[in-house]
Protein backbone atom coordinates (compact mmCIF):
# COMPACT_ATOMS: atom_id res chain seq x y z
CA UNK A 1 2.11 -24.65 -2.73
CA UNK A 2 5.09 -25.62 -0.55
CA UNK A 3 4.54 -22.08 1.60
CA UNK A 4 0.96 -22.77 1.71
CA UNK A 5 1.69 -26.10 3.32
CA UNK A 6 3.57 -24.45 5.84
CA UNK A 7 1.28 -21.76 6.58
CA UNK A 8 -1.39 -24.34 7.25
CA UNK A 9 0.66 -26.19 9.47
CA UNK A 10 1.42 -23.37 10.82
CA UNK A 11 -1.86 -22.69 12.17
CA UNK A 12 -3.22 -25.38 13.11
CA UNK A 13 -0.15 -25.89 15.62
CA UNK A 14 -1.36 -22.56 16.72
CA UNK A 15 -5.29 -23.28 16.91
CA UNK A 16 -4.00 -26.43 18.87
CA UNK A 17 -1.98 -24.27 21.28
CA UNK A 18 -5.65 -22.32 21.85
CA UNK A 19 -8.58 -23.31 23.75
CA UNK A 20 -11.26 -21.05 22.83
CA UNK A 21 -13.15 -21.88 19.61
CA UNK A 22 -13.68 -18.27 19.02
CA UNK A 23 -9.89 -17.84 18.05
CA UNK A 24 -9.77 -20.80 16.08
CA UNK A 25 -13.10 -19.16 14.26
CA UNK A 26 -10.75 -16.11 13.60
CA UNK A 27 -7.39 -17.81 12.36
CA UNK A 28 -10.36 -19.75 10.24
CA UNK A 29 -11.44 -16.61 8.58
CA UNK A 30 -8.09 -14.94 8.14
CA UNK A 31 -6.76 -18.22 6.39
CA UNK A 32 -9.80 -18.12 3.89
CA UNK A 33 -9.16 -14.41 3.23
CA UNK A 34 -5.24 -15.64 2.64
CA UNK A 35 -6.17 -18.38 0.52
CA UNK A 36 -8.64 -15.87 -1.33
CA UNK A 37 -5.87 -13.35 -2.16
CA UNK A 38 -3.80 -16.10 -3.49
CA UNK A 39 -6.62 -17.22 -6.02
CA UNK A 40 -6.90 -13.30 -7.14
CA UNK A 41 -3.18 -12.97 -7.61
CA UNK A 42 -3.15 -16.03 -9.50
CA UNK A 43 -5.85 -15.10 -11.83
CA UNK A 44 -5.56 -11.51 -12.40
């Protein structure tokens, strides 16, 4: 959980480094799709 932590912080310092929603949409998505992989790994 510690890494995930980090990897949030991690983005939002970058979505606050960006202007355009549109990138902040993307970093969005890719996050979920991290987070998603996570759950798998965890349950499989």
């Amino acid at each position: 959980m510690k890494f995930l932590d980090k990897a949030l912080d991690e983005l939002e310092n970058f979505s606050s480094d960006q202007e355009t929603g549109h990138h902040e949409r993307a970093l969005t998505f890719v996050l979920v799709g991290f987070v998603s992989l996570i759950v798998l790994t965890a349950l499989i």
